[in-house]
ModelCIF file with pLDDT and N, C-alpha, C, O atoms, coordinates in Angstrom:
data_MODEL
#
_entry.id   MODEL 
#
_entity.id                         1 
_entity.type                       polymer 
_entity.pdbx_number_of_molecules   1 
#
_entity_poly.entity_id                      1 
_entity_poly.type                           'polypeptide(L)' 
_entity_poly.nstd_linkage                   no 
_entity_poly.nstd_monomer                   no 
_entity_poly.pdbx_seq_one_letter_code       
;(UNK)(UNK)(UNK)(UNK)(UNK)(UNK)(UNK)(UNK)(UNK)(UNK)(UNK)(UNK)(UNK)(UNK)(UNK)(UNK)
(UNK)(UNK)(UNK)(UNK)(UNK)(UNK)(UNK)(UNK)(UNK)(UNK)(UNK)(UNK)(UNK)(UNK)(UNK)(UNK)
(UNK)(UNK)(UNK)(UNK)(UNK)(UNK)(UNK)(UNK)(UNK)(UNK)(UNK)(UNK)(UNK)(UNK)(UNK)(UNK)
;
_entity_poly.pdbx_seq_one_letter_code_can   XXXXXXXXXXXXXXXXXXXXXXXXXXXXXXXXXXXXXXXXXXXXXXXX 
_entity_poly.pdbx_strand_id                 A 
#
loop_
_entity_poly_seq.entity_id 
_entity_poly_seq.num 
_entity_poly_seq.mon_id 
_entity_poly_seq.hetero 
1 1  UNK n 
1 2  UNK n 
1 3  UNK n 
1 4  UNK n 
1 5  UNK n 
1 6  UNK n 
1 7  UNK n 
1 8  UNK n 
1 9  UNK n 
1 10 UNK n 
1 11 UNK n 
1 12 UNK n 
1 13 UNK n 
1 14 UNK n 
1 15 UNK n 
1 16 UNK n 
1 17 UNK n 
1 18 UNK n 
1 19 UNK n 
1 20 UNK n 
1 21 UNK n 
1 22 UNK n 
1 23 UNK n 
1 24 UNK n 
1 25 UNK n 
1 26 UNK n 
1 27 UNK n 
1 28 UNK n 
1 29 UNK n 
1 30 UNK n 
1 31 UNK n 
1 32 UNK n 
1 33 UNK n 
1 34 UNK n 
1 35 UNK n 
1 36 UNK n 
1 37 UNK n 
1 38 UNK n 
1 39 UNK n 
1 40 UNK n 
1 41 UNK n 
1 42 UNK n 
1 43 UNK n 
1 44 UNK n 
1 45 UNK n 
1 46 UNK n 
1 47 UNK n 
1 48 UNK n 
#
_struct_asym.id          A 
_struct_asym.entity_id   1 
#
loop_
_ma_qa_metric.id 
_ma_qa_metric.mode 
_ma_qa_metric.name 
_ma_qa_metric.software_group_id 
_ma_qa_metric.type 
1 global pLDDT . pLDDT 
2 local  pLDDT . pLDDT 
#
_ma_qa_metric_global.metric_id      1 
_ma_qa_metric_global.metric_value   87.44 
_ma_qa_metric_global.model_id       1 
_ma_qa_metric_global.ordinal_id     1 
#
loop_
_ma_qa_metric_local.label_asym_id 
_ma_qa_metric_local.label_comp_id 
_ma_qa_metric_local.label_seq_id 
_ma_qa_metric_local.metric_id 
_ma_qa_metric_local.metric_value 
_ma_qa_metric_local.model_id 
_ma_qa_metric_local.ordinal_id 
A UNK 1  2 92.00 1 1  
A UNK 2  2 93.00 1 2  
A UNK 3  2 94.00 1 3  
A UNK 4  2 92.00 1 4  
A UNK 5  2 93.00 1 5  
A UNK 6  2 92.00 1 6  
A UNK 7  2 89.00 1 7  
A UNK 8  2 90.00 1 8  
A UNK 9  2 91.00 1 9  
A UNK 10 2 88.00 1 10 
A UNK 11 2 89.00 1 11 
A UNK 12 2 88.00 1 12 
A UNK 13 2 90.00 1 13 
A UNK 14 2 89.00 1 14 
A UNK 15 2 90.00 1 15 
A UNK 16 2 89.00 1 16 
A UNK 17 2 85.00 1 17 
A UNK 18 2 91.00 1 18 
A UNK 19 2 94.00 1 19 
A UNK 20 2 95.00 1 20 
A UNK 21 2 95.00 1 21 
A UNK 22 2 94.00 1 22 
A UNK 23 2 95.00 1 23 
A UNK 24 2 94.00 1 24 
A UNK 25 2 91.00 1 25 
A UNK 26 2 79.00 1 26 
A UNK 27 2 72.00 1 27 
A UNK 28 2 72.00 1 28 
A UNK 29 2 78.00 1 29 
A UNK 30 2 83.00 1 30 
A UNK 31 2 85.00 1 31 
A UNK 32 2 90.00 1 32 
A UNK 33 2 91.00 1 33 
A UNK 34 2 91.00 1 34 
A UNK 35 2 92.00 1 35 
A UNK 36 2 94.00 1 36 
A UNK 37 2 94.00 1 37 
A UNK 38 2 94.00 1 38 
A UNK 39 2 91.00 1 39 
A UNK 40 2 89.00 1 40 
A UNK 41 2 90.00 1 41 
A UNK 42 2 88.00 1 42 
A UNK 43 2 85.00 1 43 
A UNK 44 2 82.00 1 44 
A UNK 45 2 77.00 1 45 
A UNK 46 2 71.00 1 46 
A UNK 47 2 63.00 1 47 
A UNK 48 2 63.00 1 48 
#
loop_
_atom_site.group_PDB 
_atom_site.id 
_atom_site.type_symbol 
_atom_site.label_atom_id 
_atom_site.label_alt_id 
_atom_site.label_comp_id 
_atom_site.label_asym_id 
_atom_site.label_entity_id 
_atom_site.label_seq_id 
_atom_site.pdbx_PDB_ins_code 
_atom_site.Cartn_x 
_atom_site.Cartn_y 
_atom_site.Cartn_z 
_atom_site.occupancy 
_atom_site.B_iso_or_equiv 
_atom_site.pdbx_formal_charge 
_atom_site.auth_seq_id 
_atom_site.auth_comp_id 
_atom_site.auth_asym_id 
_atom_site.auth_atom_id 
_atom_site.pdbx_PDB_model_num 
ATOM 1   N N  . UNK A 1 1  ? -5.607 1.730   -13.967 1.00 92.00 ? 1  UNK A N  1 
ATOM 2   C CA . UNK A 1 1  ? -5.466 1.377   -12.547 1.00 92.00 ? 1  UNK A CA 1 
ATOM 3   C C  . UNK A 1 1  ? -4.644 2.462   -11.871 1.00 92.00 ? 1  UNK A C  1 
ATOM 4   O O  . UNK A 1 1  ? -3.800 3.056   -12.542 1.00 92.00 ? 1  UNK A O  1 
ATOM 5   N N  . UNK A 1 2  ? -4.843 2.784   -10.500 1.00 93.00 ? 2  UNK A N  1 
ATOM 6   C CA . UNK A 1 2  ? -4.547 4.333   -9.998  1.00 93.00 ? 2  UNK A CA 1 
ATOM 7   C C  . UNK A 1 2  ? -5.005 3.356   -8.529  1.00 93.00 ? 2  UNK A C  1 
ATOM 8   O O  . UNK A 1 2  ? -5.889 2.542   -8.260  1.00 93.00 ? 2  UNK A O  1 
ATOM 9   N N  . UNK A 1 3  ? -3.520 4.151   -7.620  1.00 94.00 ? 3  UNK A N  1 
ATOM 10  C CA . UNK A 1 3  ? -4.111 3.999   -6.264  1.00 94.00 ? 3  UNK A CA 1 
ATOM 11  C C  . UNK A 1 3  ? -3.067 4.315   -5.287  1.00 94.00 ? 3  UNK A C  1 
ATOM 12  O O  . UNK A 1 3  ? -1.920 3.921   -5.496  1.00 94.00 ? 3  UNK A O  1 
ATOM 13  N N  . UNK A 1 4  ? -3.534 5.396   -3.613  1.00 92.00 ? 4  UNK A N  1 
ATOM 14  C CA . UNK A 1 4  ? -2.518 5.644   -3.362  1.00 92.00 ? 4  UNK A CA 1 
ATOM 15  C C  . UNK A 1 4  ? -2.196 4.633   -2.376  1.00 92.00 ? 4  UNK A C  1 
ATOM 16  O O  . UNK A 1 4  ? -2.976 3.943   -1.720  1.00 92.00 ? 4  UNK A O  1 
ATOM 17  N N  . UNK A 1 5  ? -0.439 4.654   -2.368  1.00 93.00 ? 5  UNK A N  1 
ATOM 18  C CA . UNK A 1 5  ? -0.199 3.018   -1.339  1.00 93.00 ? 5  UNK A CA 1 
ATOM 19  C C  . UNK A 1 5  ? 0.602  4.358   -0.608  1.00 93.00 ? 5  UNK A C  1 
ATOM 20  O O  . UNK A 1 5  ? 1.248  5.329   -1.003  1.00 93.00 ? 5  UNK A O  1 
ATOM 21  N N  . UNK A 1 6  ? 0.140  3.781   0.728   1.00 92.00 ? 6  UNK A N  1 
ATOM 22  C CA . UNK A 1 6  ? 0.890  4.256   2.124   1.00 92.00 ? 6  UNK A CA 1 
ATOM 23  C C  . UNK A 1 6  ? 2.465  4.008   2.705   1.00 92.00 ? 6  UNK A C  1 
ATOM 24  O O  . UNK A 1 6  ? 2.979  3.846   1.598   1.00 92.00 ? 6  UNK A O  1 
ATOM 25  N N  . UNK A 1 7  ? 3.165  3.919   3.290   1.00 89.00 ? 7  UNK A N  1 
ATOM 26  C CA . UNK A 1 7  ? 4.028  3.258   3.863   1.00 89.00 ? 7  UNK A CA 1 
ATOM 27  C C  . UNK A 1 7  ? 3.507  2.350   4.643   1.00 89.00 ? 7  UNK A C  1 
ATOM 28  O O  . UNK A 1 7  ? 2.527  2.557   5.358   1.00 89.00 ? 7  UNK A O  1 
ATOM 29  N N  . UNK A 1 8  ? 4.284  0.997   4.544   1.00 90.00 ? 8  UNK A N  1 
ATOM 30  C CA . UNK A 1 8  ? 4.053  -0.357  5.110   1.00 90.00 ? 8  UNK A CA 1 
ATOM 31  C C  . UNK A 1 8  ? 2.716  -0.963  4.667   1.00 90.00 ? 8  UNK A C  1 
ATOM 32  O O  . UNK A 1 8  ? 2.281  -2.018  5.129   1.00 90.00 ? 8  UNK A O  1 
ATOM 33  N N  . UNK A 1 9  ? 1.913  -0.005  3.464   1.00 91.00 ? 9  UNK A N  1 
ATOM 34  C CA . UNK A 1 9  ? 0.982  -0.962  3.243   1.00 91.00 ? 9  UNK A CA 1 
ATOM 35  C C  . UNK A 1 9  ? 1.022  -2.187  1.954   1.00 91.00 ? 9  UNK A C  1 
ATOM 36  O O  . UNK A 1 9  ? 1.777  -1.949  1.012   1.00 91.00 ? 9  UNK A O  1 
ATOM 37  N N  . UNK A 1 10 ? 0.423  -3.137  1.939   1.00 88.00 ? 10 UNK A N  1 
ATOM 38  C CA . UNK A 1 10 ? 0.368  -3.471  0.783   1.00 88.00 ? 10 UNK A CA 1 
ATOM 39  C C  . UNK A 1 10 ? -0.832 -3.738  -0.284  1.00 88.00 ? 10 UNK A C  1 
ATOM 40  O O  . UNK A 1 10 ? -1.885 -3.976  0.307   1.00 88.00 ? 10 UNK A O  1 
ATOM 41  N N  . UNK A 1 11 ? -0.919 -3.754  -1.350  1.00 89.00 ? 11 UNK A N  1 
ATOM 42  C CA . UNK A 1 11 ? -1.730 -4.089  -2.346  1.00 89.00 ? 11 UNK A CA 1 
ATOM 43  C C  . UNK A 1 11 ? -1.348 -5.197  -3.531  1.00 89.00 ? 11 UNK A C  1 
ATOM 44  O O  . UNK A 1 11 ? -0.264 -5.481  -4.039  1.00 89.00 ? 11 UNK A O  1 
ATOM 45  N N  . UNK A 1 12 ? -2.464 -5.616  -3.720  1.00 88.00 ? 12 UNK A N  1 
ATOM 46  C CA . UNK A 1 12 ? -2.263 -7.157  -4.821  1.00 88.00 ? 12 UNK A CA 1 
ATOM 47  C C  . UNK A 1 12 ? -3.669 -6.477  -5.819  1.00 88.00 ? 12 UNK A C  1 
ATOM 48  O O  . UNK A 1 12 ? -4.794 -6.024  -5.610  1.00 88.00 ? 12 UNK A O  1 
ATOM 49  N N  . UNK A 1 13 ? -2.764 -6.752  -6.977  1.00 90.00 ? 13 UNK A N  1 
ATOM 50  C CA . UNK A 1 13 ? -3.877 -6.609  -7.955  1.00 90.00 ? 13 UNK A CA 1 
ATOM 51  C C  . UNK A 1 13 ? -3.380 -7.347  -9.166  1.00 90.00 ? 13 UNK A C  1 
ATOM 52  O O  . UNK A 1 13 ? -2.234 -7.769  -9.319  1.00 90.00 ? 13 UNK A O  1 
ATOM 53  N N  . UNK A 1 14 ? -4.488 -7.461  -10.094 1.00 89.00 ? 14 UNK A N  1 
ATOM 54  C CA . UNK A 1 14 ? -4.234 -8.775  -11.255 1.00 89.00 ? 14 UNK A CA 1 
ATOM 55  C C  . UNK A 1 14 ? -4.041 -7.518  -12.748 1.00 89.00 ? 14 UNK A C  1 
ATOM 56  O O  . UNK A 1 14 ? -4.807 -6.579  -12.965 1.00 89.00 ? 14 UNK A O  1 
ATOM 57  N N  . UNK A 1 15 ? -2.773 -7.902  -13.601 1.00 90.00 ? 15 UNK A N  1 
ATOM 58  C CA . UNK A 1 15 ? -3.145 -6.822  -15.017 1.00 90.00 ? 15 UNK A CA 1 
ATOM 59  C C  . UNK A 1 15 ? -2.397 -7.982  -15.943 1.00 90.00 ? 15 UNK A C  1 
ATOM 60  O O  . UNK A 1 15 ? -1.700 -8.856  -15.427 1.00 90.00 ? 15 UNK A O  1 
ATOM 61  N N  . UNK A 1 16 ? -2.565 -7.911  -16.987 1.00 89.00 ? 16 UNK A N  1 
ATOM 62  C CA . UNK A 1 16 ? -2.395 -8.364  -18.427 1.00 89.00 ? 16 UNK A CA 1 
ATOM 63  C C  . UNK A 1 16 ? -1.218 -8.201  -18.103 1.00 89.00 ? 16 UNK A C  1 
ATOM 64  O O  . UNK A 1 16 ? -0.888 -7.289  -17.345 1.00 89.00 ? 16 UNK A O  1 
ATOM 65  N N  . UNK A 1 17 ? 0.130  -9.554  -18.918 1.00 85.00 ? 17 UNK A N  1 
ATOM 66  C CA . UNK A 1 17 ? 1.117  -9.679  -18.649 1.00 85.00 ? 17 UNK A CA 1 
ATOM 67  C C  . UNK A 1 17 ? 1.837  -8.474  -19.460 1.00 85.00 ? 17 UNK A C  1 
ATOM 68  O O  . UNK A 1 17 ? 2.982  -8.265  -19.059 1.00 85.00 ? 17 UNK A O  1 
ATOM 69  N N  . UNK A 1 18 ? 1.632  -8.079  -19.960 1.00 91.00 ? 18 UNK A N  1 
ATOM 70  C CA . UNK A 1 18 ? 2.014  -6.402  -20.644 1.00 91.00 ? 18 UNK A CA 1 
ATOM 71  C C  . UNK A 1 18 ? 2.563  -5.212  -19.927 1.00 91.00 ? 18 UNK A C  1 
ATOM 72  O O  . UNK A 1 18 ? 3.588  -4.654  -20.320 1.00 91.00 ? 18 UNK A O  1 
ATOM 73  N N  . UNK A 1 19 ? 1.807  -4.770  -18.751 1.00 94.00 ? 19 UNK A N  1 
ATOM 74  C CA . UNK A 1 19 ? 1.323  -4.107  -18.341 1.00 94.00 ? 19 UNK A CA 1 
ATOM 75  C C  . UNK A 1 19 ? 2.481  -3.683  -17.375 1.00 94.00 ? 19 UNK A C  1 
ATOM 76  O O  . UNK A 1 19 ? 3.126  -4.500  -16.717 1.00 94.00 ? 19 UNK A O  1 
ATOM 77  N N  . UNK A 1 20 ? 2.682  -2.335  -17.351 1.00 95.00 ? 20 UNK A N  1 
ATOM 78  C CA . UNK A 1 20 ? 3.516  -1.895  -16.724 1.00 95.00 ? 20 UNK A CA 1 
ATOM 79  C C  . UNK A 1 20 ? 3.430  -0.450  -15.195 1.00 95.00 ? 20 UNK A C  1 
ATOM 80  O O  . UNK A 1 20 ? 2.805  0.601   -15.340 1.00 95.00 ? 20 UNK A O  1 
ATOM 81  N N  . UNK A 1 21 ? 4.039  -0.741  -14.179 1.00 95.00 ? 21 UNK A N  1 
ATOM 82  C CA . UNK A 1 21 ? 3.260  -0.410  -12.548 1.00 95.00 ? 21 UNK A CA 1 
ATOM 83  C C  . UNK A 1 21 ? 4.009  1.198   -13.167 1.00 95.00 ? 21 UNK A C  1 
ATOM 84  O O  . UNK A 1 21 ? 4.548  0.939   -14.243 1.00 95.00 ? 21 UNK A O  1 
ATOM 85  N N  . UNK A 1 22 ? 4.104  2.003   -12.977 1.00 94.00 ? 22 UNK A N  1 
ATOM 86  C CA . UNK A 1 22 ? 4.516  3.111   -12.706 1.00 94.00 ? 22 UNK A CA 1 
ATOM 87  C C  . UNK A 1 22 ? 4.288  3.869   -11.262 1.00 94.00 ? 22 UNK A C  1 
ATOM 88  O O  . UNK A 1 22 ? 3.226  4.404   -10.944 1.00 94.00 ? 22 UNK A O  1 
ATOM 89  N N  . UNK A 1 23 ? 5.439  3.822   -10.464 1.00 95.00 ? 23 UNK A N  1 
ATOM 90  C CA . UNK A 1 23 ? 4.956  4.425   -9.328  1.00 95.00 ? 23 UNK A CA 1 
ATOM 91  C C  . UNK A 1 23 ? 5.710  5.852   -9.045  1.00 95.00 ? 23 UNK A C  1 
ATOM 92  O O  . UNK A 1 23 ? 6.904  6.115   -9.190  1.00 95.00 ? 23 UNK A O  1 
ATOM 93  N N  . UNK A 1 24 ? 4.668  6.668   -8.607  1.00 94.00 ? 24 UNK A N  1 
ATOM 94  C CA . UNK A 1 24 ? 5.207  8.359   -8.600  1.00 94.00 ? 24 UNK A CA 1 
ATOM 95  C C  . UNK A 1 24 ? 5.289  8.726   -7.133  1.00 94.00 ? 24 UNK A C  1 
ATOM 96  O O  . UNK A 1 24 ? 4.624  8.203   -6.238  1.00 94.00 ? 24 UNK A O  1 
ATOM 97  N N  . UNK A 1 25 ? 6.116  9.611   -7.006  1.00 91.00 ? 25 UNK A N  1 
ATOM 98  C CA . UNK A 1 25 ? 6.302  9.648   -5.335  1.00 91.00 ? 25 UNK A CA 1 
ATOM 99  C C  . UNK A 1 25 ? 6.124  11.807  -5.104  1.00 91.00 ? 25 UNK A C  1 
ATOM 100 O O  . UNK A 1 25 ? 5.235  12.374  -5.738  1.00 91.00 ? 25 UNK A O  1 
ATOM 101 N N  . UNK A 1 26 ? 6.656  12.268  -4.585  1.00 79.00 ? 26 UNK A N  1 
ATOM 102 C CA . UNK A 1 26 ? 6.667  13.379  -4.187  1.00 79.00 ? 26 UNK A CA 1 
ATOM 103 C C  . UNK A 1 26 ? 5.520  14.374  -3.563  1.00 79.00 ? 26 UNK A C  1 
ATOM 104 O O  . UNK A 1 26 ? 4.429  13.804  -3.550  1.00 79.00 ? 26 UNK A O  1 
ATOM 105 N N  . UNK A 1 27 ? 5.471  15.916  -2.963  1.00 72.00 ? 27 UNK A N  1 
ATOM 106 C CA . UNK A 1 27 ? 4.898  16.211  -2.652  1.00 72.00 ? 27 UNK A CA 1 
ATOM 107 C C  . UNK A 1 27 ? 3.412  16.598  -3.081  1.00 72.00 ? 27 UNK A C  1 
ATOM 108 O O  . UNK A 1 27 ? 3.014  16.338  -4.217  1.00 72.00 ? 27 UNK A O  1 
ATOM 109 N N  . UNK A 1 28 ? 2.256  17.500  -1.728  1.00 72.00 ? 28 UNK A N  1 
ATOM 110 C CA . UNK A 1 28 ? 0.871  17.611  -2.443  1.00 72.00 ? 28 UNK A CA 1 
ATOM 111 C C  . UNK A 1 28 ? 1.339  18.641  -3.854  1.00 72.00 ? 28 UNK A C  1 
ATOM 112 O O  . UNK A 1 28 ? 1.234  17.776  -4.724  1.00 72.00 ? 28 UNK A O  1 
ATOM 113 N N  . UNK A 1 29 ? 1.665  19.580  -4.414  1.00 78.00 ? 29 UNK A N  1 
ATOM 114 C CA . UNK A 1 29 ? 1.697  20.387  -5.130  1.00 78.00 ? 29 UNK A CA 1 
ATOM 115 C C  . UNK A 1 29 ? 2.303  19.453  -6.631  1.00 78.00 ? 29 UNK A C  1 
ATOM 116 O O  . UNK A 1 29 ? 1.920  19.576  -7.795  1.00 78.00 ? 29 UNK A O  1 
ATOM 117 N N  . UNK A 1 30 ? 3.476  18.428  -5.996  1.00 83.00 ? 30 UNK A N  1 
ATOM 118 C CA . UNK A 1 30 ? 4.664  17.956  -7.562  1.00 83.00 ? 30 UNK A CA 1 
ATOM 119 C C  . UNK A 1 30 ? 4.530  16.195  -7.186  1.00 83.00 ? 30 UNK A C  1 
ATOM 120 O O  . UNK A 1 30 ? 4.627  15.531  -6.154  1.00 83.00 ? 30 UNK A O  1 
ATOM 121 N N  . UNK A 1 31 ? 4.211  15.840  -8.873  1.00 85.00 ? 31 UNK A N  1 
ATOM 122 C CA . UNK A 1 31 ? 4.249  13.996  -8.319  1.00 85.00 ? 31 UNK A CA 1 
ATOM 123 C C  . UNK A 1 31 ? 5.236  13.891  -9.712  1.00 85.00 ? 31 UNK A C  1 
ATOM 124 O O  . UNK A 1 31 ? 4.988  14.412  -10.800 1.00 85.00 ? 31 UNK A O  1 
ATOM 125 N N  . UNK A 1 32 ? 6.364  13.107  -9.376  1.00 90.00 ? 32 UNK A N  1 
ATOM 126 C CA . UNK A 1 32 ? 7.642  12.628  -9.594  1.00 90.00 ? 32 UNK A CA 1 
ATOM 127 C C  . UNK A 1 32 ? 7.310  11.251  -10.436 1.00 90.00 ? 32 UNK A C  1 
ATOM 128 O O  . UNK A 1 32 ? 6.201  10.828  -10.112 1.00 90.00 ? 32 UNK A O  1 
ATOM 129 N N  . UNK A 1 33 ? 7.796  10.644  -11.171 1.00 91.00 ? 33 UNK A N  1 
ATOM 130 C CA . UNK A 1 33 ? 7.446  9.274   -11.736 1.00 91.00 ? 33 UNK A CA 1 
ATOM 131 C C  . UNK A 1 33 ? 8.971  8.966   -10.981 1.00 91.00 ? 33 UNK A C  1 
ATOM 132 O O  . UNK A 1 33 ? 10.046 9.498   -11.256 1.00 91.00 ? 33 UNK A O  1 
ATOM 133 N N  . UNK A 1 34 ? 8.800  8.348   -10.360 1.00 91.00 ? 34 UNK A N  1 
ATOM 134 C CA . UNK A 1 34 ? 10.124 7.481   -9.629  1.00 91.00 ? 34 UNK A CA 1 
ATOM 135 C C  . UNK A 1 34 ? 10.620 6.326   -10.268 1.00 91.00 ? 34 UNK A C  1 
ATOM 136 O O  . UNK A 1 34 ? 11.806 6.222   -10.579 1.00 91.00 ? 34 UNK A O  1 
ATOM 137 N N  . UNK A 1 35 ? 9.717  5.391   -10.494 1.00 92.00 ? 35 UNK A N  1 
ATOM 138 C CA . UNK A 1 35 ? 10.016 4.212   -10.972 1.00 92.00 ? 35 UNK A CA 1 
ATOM 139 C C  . UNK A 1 35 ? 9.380  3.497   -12.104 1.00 92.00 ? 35 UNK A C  1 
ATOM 140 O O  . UNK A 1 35 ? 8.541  4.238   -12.617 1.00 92.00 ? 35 UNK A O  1 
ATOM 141 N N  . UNK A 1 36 ? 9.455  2.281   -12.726 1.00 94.00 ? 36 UNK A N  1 
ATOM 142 C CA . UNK A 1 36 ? 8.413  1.777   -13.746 1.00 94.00 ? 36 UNK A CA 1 
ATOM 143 C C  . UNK A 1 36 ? 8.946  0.634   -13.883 1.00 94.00 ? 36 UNK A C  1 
ATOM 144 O O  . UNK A 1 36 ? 10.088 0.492   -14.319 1.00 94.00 ? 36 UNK A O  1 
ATOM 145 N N  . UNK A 1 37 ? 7.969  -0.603  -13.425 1.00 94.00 ? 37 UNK A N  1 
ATOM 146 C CA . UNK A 1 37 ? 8.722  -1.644  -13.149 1.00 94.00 ? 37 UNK A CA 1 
ATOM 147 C C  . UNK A 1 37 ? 7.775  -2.450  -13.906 1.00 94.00 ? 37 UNK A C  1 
ATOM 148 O O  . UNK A 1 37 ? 6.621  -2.068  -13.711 1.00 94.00 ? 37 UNK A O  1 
ATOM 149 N N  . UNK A 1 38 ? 7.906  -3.789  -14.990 1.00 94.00 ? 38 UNK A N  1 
ATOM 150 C CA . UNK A 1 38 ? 7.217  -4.685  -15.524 1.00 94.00 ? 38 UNK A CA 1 
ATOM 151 C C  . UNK A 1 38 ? 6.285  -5.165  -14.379 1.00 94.00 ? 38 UNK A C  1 
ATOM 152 O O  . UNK A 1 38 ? 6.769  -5.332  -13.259 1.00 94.00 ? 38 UNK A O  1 
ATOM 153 N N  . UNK A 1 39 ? 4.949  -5.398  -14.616 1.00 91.00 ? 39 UNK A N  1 
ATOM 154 C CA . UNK A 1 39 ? 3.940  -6.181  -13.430 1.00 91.00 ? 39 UNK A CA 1 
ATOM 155 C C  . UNK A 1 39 ? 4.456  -7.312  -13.850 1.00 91.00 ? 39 UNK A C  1 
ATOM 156 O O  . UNK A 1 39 ? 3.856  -8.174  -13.208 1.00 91.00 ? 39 UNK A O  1 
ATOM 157 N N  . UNK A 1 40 ? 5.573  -8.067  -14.880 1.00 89.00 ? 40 UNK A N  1 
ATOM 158 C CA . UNK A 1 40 ? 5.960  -9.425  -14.842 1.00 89.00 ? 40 UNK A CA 1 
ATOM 159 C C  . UNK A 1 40 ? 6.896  -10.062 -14.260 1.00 89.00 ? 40 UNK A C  1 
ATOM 160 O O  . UNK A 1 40 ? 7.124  -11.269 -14.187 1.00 89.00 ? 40 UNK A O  1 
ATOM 161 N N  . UNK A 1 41 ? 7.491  -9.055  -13.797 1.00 90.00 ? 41 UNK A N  1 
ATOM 162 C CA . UNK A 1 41 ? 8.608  -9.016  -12.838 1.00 90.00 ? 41 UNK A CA 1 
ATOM 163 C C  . UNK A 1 41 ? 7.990  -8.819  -11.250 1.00 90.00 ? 41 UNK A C  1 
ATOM 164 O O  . UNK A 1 41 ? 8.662  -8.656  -10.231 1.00 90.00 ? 41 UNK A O  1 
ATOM 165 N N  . UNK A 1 42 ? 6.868  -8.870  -11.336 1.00 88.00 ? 42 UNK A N  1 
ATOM 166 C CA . UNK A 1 42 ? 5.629  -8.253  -9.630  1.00 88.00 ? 42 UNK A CA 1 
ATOM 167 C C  . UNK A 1 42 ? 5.589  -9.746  -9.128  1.00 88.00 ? 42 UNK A C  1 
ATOM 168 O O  . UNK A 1 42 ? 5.916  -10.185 -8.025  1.00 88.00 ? 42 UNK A O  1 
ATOM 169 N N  . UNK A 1 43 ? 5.113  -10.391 -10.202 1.00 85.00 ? 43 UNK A N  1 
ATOM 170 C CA . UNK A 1 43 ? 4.393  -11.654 -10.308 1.00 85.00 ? 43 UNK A CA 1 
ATOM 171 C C  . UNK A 1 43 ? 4.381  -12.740 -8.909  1.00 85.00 ? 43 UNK A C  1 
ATOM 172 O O  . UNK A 1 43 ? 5.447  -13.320 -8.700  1.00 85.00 ? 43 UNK A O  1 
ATOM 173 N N  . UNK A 1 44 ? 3.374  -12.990 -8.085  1.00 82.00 ? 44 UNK A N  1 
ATOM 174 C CA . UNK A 1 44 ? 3.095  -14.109 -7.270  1.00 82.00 ? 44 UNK A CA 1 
ATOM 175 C C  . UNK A 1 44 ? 2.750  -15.160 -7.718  1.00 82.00 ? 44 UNK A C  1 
ATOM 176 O O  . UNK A 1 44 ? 1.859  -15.192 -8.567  1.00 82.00 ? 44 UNK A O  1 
ATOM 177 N N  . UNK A 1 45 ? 3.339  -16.258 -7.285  1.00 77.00 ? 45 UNK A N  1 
ATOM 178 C CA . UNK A 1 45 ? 2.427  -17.649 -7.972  1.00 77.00 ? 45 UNK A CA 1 
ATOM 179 C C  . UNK A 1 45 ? 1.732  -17.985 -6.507  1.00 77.00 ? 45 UNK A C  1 
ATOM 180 O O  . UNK A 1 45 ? 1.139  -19.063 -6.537  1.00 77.00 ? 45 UNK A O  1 
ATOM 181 N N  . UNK A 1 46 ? 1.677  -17.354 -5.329  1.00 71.00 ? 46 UNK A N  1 
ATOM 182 C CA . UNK A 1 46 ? 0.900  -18.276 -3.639  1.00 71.00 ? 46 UNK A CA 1 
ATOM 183 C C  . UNK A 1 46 ? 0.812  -17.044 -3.401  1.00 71.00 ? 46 UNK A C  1 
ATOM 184 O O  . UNK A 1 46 ? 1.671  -16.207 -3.677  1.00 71.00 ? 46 UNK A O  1 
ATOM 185 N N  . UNK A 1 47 ? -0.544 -16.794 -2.716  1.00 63.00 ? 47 UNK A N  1 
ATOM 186 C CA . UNK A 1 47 ? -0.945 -15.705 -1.657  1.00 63.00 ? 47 UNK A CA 1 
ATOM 187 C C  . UNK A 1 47 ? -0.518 -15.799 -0.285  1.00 63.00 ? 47 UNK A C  1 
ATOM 188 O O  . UNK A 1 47 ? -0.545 -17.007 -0.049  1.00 63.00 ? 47 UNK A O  1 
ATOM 189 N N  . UNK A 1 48 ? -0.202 -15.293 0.576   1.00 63.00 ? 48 UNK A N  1 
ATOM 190 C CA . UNK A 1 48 ? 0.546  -15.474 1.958   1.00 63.00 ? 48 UNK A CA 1 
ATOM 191 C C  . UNK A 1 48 ? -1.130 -15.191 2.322   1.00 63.00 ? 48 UNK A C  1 
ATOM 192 O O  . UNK A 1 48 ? -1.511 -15.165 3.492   1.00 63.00 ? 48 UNK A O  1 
#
């Protein structure tokens, strides 16, 4: 799973309770791994 998120946007997606988001930030030339957060710790139980 790969996808670019904008500022102020959002995205919902479903992964195996395993599964871990890695999100990379920086410029076109250098991408940074910034963060890496459990998708079990993401978790929604109600859609707004």
């Amino acid at each position: 799973f790969e996808r670019v998120v904008f500022p102020a946007q959002t995205i919902l997606f479903c992964t195996p309770p395993e599964a871990v988001l890695e999100v990379y930030t920086g410029s076109h030339a250098t991408c940074l791994l910034a963060d890496s957060v459990p998708c079990s710790q993401l978790e929604i139980r109600e859609v707004v």
